[in-house]
C-alpha atoms as a PDB file:
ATOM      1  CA  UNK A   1       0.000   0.000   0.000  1.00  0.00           C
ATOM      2  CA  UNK A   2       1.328   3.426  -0.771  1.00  0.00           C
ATOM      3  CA  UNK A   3       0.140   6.607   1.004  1.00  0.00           C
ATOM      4  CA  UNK A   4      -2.764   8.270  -0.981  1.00  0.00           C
ATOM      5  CA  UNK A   5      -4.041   5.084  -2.351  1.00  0.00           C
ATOM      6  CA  UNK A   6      -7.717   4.583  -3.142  1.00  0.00           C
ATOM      7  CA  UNK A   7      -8.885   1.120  -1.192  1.00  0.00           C
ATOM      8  CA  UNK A   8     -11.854  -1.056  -1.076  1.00  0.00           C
ATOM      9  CA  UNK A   9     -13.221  -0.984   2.320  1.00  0.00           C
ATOM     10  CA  UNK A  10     -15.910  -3.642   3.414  1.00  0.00           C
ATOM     11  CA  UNK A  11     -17.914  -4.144   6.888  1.00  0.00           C
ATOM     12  CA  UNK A  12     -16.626  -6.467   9.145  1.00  0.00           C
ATOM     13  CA  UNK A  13     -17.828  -7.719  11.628  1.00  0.00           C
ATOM     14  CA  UNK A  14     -20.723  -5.755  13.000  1.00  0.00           C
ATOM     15  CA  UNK A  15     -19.247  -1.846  11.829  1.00  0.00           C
ATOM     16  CA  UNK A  16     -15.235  -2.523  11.763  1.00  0.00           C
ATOM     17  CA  UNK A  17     -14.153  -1.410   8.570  1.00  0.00           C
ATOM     18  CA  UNK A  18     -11.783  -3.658   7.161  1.00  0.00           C
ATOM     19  CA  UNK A  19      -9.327  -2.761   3.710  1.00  0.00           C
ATOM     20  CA  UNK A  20      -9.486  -5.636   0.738  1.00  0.00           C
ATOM     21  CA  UNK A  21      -7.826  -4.508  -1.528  1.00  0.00           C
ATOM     22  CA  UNK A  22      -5.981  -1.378  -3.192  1.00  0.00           C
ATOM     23  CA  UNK A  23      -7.280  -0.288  -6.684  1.00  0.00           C
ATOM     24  CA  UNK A  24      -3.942  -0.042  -8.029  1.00  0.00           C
ATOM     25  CA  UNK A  25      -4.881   1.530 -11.393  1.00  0.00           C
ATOM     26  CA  UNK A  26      -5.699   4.630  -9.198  1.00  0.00           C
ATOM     27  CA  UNK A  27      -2.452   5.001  -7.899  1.00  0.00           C
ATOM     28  CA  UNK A  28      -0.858   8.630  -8.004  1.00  0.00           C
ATOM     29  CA  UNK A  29       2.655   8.609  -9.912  1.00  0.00           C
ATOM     30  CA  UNK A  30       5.353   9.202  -7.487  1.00  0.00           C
ATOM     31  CA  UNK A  31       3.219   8.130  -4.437  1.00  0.00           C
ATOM     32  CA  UNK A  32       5.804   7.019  -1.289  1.00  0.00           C
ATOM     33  CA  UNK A  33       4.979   3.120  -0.402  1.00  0.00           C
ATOM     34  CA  UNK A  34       3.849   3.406   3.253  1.00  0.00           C
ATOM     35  CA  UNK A  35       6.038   1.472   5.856  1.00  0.00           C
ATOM     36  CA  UNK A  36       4.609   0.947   9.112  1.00  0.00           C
ATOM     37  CA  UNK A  37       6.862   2.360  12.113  1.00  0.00           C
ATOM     38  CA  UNK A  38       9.094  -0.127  13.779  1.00  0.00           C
ATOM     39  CA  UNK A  39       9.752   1.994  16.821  1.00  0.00           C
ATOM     40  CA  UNK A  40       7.366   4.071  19.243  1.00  0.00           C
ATOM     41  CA  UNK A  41       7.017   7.969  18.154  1.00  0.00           C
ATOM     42  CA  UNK A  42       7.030   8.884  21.961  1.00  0.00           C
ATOM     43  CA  UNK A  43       9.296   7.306  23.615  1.00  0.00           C
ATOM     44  CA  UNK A  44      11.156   5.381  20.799  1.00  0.00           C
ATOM     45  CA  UNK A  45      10.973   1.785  22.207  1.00  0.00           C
ATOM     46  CA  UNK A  46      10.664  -1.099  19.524  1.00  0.00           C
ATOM     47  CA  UNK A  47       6.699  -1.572  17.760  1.00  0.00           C
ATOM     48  CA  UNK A  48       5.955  -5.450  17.496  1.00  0.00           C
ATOM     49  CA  UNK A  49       2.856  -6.572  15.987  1.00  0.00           C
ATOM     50  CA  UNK A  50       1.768 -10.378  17.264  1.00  0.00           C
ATOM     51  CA  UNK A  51       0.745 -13.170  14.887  1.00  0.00           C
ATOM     52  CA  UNK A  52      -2.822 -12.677  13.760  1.00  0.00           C
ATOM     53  CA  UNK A  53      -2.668  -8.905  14.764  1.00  0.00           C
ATOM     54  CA  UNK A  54      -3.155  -5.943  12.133  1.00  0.00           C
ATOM     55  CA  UNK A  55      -1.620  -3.697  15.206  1.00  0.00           C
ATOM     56  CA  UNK A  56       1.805  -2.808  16.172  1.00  0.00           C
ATOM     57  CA  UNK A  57       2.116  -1.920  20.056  1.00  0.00           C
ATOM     58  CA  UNK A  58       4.955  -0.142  22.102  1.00  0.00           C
ATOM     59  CA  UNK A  59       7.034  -2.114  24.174  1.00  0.00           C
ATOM     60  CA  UNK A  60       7.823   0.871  26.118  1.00  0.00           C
ATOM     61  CA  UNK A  61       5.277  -0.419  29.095  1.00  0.00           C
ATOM     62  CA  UNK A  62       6.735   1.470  32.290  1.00  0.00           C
ATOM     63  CA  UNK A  63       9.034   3.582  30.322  1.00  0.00           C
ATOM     64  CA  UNK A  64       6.462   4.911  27.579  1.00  0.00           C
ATOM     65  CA  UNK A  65       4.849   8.460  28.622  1.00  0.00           C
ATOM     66  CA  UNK A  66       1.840   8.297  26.481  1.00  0.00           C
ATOM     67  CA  UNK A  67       1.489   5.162  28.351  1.00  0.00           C
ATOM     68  CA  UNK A  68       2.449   6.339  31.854  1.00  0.00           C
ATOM     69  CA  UNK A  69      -1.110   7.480  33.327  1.00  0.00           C
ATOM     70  CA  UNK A  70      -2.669   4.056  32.559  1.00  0.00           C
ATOM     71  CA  UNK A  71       0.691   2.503  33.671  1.00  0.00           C
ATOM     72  CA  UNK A  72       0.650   4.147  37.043  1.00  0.00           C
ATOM     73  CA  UNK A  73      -2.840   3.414  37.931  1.00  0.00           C
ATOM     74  CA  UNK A  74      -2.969  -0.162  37.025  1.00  0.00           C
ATOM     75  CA  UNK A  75       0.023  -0.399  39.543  1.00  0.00           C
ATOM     76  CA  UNK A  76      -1.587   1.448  42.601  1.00  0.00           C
ATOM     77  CA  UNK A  77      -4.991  -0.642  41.715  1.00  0.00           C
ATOM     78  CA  UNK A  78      -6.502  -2.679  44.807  1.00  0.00           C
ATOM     79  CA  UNK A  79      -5.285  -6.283  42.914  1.00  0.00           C
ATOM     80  CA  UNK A  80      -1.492  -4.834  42.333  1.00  0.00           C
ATOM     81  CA  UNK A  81      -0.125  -2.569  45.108  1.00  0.00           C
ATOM     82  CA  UNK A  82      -2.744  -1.619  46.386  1.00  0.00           C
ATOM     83  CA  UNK A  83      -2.001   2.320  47.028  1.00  0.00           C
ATOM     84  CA  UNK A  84      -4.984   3.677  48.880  1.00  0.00           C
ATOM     85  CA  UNK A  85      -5.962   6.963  48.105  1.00  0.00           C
ATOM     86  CA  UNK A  86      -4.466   7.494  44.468  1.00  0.00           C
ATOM     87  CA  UNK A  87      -7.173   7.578  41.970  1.00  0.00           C
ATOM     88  CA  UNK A  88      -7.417   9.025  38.880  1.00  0.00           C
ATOM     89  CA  UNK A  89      -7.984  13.013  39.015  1.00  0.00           C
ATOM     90  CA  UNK A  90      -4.519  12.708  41.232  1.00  0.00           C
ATOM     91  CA  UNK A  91      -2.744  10.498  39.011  1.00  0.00           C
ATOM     92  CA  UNK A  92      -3.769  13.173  36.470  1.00  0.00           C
ATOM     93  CA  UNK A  93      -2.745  16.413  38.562  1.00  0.00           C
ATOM     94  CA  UNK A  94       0.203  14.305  39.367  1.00  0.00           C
ATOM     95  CA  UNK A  95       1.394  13.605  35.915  1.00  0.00           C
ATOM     96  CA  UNK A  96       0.492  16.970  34.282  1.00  0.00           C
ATOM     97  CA  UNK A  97       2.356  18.807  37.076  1.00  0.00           C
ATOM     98  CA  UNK A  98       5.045  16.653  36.384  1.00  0.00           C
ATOM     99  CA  UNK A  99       5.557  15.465  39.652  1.00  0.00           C
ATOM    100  CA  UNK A 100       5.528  11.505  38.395  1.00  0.00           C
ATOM    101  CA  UNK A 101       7.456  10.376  35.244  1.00  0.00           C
ATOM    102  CA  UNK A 102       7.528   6.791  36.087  1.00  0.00           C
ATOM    103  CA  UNK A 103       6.481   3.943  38.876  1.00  0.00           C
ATOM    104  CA  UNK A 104       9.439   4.832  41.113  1.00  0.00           C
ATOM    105  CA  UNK A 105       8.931   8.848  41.445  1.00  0.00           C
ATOM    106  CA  UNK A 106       5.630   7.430  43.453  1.00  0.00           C
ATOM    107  CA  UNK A 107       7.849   6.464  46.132  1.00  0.00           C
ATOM    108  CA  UNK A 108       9.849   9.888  46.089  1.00  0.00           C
ATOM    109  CA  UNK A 109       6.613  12.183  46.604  1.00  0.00           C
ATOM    110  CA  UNK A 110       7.151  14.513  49.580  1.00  0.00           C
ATOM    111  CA  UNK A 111       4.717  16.014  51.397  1.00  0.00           C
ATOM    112  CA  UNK A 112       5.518  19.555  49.324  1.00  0.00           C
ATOM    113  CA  UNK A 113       4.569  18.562  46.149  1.00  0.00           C
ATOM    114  CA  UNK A 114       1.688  16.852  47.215  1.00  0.00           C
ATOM    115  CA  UNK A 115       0.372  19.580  49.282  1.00  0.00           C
ATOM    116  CA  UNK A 116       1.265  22.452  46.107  1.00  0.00           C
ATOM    117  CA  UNK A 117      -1.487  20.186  43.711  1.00  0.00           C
ATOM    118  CA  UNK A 118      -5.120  21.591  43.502  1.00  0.00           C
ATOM    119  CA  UNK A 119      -7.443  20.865  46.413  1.00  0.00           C
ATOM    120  CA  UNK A 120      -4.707  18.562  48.162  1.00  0.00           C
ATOM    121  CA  UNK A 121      -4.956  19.373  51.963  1.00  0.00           C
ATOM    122  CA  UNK A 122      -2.101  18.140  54.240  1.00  0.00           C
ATOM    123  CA  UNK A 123      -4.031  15.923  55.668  1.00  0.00           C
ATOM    124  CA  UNK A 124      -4.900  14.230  52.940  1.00  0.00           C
ATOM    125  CA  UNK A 125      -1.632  14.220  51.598  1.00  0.00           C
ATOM    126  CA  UNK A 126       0.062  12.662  54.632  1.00  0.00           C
ATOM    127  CA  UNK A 127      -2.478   9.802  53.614  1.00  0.00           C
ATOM    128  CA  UNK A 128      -1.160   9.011  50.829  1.00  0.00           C
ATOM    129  CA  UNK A 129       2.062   8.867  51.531  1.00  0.00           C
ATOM    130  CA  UNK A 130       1.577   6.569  54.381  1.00  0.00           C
ATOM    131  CA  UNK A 131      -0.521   4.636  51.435  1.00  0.00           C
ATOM    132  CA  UNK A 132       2.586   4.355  49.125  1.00  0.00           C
ATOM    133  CA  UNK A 133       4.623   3.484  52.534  1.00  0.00           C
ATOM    134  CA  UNK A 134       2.676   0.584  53.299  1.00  0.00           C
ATOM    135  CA  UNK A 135       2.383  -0.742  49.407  1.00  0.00           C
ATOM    136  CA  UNK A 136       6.214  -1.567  49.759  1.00  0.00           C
ATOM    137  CA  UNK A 137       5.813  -4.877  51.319  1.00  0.00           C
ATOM    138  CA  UNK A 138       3.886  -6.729  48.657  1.00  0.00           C
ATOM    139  CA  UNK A 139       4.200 -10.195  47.049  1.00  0.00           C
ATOM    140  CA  UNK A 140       5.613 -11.005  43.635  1.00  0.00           C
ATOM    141  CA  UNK A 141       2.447 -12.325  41.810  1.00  0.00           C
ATOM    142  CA  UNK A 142       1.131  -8.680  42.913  1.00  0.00           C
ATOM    143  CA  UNK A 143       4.115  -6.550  42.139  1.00  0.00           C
ATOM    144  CA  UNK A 144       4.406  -9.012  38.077  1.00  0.00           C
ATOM    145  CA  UNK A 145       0.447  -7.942  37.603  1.00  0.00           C
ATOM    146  CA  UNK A 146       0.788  -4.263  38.530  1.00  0.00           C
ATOM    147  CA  UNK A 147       3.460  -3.863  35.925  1.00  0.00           C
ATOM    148  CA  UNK A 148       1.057  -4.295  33.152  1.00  0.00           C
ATOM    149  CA  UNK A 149       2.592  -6.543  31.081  1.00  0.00           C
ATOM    150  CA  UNK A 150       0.822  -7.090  28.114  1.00  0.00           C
ATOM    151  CA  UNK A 151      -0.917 -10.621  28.584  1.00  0.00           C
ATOM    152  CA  UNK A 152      -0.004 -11.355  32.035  1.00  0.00           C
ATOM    153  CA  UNK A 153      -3.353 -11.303  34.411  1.00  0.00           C
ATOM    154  CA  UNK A 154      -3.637 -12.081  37.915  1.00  0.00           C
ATOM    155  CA  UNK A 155      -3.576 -15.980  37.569  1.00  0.00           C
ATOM    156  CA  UNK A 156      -0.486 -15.867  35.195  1.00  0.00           C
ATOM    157  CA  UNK A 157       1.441 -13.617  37.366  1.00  0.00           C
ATOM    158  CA  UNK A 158       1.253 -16.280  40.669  1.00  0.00           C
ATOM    159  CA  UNK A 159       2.231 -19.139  38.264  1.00  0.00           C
ATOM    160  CA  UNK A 160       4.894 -17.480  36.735  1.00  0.00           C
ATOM    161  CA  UNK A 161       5.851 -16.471  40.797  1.00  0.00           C
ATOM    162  CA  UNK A 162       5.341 -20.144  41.337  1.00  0.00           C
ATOM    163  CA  UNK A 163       7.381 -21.565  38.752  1.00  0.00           C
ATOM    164  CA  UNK A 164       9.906 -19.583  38.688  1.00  0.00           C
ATOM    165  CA  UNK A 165      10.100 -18.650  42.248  1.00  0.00           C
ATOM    166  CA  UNK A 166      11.809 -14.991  42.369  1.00  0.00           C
ATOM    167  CA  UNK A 167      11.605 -12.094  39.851  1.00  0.00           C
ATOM    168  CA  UNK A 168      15.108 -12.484  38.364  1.00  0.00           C
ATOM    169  CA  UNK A 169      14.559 -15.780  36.946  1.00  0.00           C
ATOM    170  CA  UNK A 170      11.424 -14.545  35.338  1.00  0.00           C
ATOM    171  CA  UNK A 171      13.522 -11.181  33.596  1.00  0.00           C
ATOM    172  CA  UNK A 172      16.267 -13.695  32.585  1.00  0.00           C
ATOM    173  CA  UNK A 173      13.874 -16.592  31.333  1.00  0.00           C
ATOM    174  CA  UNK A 174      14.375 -17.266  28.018  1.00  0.00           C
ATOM    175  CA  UNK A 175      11.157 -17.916  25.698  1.00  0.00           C
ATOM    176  CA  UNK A 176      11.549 -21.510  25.910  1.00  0.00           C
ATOM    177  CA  UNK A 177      12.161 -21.410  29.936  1.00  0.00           C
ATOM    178  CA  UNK A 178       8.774 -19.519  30.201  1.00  0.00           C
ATOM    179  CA  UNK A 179       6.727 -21.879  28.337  1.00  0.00           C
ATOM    180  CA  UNK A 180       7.364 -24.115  31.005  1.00  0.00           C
ATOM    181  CA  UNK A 181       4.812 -22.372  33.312  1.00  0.00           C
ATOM    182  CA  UNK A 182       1.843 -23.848  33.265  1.00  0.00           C
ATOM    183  CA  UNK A 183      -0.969 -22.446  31.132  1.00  0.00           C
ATOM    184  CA  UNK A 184       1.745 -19.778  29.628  1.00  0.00           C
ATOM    185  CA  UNK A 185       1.607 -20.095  25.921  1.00  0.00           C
ATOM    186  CA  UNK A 186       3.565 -18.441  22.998  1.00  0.00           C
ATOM    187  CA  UNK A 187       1.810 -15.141  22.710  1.00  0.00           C
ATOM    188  CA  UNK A 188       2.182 -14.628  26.920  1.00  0.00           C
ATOM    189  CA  UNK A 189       6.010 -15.731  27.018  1.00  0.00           C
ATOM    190  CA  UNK A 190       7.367 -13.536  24.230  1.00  0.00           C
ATOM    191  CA  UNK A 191       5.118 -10.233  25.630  1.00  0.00           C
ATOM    192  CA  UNK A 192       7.223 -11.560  28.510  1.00  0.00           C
ATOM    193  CA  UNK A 193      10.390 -11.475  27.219  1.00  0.00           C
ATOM    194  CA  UNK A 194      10.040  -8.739  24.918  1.00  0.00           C
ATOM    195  CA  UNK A 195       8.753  -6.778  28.335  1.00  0.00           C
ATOM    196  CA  UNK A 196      11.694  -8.028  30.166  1.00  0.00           C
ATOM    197  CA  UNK A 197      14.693  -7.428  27.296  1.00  0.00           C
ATOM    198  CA  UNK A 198      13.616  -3.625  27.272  1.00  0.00           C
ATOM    199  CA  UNK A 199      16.487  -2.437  29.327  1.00  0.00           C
ATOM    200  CA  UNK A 200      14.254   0.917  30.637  1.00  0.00           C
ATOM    201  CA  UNK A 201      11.567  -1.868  31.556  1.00  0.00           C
ATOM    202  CA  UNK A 202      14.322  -3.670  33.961  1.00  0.00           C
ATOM    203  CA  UNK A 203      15.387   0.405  35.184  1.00  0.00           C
ATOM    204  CA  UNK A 204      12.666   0.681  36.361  1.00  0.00           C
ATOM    205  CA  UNK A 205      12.259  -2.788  38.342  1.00  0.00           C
ATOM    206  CA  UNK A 206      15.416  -2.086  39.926  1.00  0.00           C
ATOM    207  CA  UNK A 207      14.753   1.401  40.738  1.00  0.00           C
ATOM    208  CA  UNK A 208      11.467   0.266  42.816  1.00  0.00           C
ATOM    209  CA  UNK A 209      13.516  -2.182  44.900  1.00  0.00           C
ATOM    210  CA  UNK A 210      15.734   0.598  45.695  1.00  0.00           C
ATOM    211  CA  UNK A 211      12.778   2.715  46.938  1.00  0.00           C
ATOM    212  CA  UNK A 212      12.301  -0.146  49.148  1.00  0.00           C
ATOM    213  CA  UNK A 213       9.785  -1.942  47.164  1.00  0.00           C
ATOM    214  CA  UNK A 214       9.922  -5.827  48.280  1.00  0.00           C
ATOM    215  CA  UNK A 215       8.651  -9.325  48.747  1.00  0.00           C
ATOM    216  CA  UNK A 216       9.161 -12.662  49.711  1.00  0.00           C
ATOM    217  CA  UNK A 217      11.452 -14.957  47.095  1.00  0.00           C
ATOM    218  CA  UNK A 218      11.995 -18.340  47.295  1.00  0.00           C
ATOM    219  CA  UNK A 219      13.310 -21.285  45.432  1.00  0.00           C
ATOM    220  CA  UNK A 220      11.584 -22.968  42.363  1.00  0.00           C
ATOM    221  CA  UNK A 221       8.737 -24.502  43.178  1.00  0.00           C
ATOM    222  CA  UNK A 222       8.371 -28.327  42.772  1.00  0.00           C
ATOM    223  CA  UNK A 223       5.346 -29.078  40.447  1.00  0.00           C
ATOM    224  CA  UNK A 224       3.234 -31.403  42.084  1.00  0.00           C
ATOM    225  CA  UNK A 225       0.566 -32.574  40.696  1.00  0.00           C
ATOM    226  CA  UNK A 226      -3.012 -30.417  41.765  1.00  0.00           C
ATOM    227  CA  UNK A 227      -5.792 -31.926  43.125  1.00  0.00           C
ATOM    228  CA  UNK A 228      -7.642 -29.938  40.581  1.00  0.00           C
ATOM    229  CA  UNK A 229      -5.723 -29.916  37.439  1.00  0.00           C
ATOM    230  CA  UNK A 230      -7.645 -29.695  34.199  1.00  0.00           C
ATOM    231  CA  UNK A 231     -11.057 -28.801  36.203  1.00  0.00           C
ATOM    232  CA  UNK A 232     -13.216 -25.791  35.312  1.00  0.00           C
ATOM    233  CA  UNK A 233     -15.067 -24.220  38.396  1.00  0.00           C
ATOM    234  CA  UNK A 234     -17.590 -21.528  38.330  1.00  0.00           C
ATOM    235  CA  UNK A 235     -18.285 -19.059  41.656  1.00  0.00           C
ATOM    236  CA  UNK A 236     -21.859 -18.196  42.677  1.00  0.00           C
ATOM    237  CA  UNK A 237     -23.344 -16.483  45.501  1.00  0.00           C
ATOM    238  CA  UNK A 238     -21.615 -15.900  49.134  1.00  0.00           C
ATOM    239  CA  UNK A 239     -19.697 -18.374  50.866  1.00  0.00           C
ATOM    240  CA  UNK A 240     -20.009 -18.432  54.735  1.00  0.00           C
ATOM    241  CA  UNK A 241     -16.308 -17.797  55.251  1.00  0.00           C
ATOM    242  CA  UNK A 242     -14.273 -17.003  51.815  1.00  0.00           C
ATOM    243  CA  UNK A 243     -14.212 -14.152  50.118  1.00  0.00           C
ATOM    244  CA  UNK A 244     -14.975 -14.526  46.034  1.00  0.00           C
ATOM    245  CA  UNK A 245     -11.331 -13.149  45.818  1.00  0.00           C
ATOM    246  CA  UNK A 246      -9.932 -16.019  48.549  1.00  0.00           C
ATOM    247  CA  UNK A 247     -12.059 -18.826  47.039  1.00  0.00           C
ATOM    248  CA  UNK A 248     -10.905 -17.856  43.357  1.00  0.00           C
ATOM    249  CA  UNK A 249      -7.366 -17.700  44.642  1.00  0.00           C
ATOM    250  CA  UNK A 250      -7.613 -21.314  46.263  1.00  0.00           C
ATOM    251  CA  UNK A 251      -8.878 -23.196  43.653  1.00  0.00           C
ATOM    252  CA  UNK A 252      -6.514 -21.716  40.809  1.00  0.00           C
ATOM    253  CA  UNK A 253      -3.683 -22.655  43.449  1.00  0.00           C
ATOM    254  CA  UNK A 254      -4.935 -26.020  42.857  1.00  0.00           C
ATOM    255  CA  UNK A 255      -4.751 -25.722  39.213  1.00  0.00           C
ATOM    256  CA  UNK A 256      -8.397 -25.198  38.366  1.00  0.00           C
ATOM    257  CA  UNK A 257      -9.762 -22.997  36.363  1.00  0.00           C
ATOM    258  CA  UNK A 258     -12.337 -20.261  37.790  1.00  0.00           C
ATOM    259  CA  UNK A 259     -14.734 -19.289  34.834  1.00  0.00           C
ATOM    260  CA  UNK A 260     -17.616 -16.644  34.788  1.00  0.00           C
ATOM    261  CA  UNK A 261     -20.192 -18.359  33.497  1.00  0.00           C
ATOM    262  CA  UNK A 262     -21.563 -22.269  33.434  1.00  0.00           C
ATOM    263  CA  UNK A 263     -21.478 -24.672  30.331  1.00  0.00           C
ATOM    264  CA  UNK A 264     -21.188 -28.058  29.379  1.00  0.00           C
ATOM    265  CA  UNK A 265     -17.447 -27.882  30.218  1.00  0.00           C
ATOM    266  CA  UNK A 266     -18.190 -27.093  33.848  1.00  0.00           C
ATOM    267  CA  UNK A 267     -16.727 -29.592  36.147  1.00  0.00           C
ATOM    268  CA  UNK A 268     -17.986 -28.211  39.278  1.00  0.00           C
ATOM    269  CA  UNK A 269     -20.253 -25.260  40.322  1.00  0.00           C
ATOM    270  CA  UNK A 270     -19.530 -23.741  44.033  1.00  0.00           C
ATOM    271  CA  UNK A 271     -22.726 -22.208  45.461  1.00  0.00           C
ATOM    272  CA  UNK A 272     -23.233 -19.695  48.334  1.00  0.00           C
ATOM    273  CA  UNK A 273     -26.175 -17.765  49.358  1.00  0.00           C
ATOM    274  CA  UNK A 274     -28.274 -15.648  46.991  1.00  0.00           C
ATOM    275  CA  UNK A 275     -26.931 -17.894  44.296  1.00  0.00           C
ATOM    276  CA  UNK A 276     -28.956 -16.959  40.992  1.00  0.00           C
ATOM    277  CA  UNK A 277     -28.842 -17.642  37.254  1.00  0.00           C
ATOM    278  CA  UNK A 278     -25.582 -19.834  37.370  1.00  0.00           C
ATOM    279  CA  UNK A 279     -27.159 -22.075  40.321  1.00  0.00           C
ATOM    280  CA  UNK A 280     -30.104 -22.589  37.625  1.00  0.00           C
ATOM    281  CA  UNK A 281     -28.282 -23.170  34.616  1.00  0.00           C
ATOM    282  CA  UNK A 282     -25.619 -26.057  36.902  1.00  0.00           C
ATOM    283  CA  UNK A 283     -28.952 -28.409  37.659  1.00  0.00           C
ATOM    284  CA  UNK A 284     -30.319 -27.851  34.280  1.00  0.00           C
ATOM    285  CA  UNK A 285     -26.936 -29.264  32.716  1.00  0.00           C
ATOM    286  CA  UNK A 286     -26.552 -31.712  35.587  1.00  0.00           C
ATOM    287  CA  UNK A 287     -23.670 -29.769  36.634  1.00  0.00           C
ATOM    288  CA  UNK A 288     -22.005 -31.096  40.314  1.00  0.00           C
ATOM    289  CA  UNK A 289     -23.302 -28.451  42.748  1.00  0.00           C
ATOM    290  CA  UNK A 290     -21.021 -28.352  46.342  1.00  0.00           C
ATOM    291  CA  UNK A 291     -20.802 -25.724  49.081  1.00  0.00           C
ATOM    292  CA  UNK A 292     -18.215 -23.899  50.511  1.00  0.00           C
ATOM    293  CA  UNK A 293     -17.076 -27.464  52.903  1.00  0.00           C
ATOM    294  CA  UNK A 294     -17.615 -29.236  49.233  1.00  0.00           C
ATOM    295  CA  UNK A 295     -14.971 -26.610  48.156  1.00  0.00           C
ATOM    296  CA  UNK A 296     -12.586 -27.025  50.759  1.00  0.00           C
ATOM    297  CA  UNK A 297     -13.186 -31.283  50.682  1.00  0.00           C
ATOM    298  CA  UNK A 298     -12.250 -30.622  46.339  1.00  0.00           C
ATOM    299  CA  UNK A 299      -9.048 -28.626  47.653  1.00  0.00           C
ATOM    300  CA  UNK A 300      -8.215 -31.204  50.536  1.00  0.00           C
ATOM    301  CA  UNK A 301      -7.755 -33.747  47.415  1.00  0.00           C
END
């Protein structure tokens, strides 16, 4: 395609227009053959496109300033860091004042340049630094998810923590090493690796664990086998004792997978109080229906 060209455009999908083909006898002389950029316009970082994608994307993640707001507010959210108080009208002030460029200036806020931003009392300025004070003792799975790597959720974060046991030998993992984690396939482990070989992406890493950023590392885990490998479980109502959140978190940590809605492919359906539509659709597929001691007696094994 060349810039200028006259296309044929179709409708695909419900209203995504989609490009055929180029009527090439329309062609302008002398018009330049467009070449799509191979490196981000803002920050300069290399543009990959995945297989089966029309789209090139930054790999600039933590680094990339049209990329920082989102960046900085998936990190503080309650399922990464958890940084009480910073929402998104202060991210905003924050980043248009120029008091944050990237994750670590977070943890080198004084109470001066939080107290100099529109309608920022002291008061509630002291609050969130003593947020961003207590978000420093974290745990890896929640530290891999708030860096918003492209592909990597909450349930591939702990396995890759699992696996691999500390942070370095997830940056150093070649493609081949991370395909080892379970339920990590080729599009997750190169995002992964291209995240990780972005030497700004690493600068900043390092530079949070020298604003005191840290967690508990360990060795490698040994992969047992899960009581509930290969099982799909779906969540309805509220358990006496668990949390949505906690139950979720138990059964993937026995290997099963927690889906949102029922089907044929549901092995088991876990049932609390004011259970609705789900609880319905389980006994009309003949779906096995437990409570939360039928969750913990799946977990026991």
């Amino acid at each position: 395609m060349r810039i200028g060209d006259t296309v044929i455009v179709r409708r695909a999908g419900d209203v995504i227009p989609e490009v055929v083909a180029v009527v090439a006898d329309k062609r302008r002389p002398g018009a330049l053959a467009f070449t799509m950029p191979r490196t981000c316009p803002v920050c300069g970082s290399e543009a990959v496109r995945e297989e089966g994608e029309a789209d090139y994307r930054c790999t600039g993640g933590l680094f990339c300033s049209a990329q920082r707001k989102h960046a900085i507010l998936h990190f503080a959210q309650r399922r990464a860091l958890d940084i009480e108080g910073l929402g998104e009208k202060l991210v905003d002030q924050m980043v248009e004042a120029g008091v944050i460029r990237t994750l670590p200036d977070l943890y080198r806020l004084g109470l001066a340049n939080l107290v100099a931003l529109e309608r920022m009392g002291e008061k509630s300025a002291q609050n969130v630094l003593a947020a961003l004070e207590k978000s420093k003792q974290t745990t890896l799975p929640r530290f891999l998810y708030g860096l918003g790597i492209r592909h990597v959720g909450e349930s591939t974060a702990r396995d890759l923590a699992r696996h691999f046991g500390n942070l370095d030998g997830i940056m150093d993992a070649s493609v081949e090493r991370l395909l080892e984690v379970p339920d990590v396939g080729p599009i997750v482990a190169e995002s992964l690796h291209a995240f990780f070989q972005q030497p700004h992406n690493r600068e900043v890493i390092e530079q949070l664990r020298a604003c005191g950023v840290q967690w508990e590392e360990g060795a490698p885990a040994v992969q047992a086998p899960k009581p509930l490998s290969g099982k799909t479980v779906v969540l309805t109502g509220t358990l006496p004792t668990l949390s949505r959140e906690e139950a979720k978190e138990m059964l993937e940590a026995a290997g099963a997978k927690v889906a949102g809605s029922v089907s044929k492919k549901t092995d088991y359906v876990i049932a609390g109080a004011e259970a609705g539509s789900k609880l319905d659709k389980a006994r009309e597929l003949g779906v096995a229906v437990l409570d939360e001691d039928g969750l913990r007696g799946l977990l026991a094994g």
